[in-house]
Protein backbone atom coordinates (compact mmCIF):
# COMPACT_ATOMS: atom_id res chain seq x y z
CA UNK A 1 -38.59 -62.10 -4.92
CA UNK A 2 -35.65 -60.85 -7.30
CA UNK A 3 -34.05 -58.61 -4.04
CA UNK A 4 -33.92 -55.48 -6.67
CA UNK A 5 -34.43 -52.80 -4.12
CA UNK A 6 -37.67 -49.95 -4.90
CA UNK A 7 -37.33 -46.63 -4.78
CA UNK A 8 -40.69 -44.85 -4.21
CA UNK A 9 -40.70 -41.02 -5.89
CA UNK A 10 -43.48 -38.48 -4.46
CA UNK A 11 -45.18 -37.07 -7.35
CA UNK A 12 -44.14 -33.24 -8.17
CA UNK A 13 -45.81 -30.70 -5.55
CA UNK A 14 -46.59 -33.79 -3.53
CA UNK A 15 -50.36 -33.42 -4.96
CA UNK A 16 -50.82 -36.93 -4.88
CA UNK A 17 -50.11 -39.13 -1.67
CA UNK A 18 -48.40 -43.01 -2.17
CA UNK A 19 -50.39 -45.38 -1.39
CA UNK A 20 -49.65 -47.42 1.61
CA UNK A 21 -49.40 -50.82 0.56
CA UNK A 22 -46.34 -49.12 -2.17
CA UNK A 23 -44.77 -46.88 0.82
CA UNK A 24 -44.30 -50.35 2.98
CA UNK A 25 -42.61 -52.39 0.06
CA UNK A 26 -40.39 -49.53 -1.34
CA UNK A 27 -36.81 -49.31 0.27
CA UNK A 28 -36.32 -45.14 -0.32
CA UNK A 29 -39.35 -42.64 -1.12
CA UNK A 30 -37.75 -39.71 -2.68
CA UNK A 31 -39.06 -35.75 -3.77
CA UNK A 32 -39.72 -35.12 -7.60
CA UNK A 33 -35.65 -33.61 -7.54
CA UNK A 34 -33.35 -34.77 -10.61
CA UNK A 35 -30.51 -34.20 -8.09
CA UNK A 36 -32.38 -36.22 -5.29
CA UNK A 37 -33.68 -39.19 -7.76
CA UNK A 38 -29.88 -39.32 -9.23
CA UNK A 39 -28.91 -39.80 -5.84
CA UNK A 40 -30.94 -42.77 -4.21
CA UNK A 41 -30.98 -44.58 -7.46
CA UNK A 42 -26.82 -44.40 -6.46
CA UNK A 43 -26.91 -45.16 -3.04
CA UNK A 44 -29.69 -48.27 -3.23
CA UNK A 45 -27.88 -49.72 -6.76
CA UNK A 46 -24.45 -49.29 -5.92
CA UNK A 47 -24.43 -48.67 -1.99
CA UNK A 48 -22.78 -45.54 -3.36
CA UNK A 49 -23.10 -41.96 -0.73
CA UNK A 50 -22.88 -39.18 -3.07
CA UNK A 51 -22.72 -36.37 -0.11
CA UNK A 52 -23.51 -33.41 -2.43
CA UNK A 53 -23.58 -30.29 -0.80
CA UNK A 54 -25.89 -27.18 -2.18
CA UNK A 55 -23.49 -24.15 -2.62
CA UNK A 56 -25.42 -20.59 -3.00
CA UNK A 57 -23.83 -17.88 -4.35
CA UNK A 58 -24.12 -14.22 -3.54
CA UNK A 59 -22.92 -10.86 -3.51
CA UNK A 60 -22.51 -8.67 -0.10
CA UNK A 61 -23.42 -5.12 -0.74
């Protein structure tokens, strides 16, 4: 009714499934990830692409 889009976040470990009726009405269903959650909220409230990378750093020996 108030076009606010829904973004659906699986609960940590995925322990707990989302019920269907919720999975059909929400826009983006998202991991339990701060980096993840930060993300969608940006991309379905501002139509903003964040395009973050993961960078791993390590040592050759």
């Amino acid at each position: 009714a108030s076009n606010k889009p829904i973004l659906g976040i699986q609960a940590f470990g995925a322990t707990v499934a989302i019920d269907k009726a919720v999975l059909e009405r929400c826009d983006d269903v998202v991991e339990w990830n701060e980096r993840t959650i930060i993300s969608a909220i940006k991309r379905l409230a501002r139509d903003e692409d964040t395009a973050q990378w993961e960078s791993l750093e390590f040592t050759l020996d």
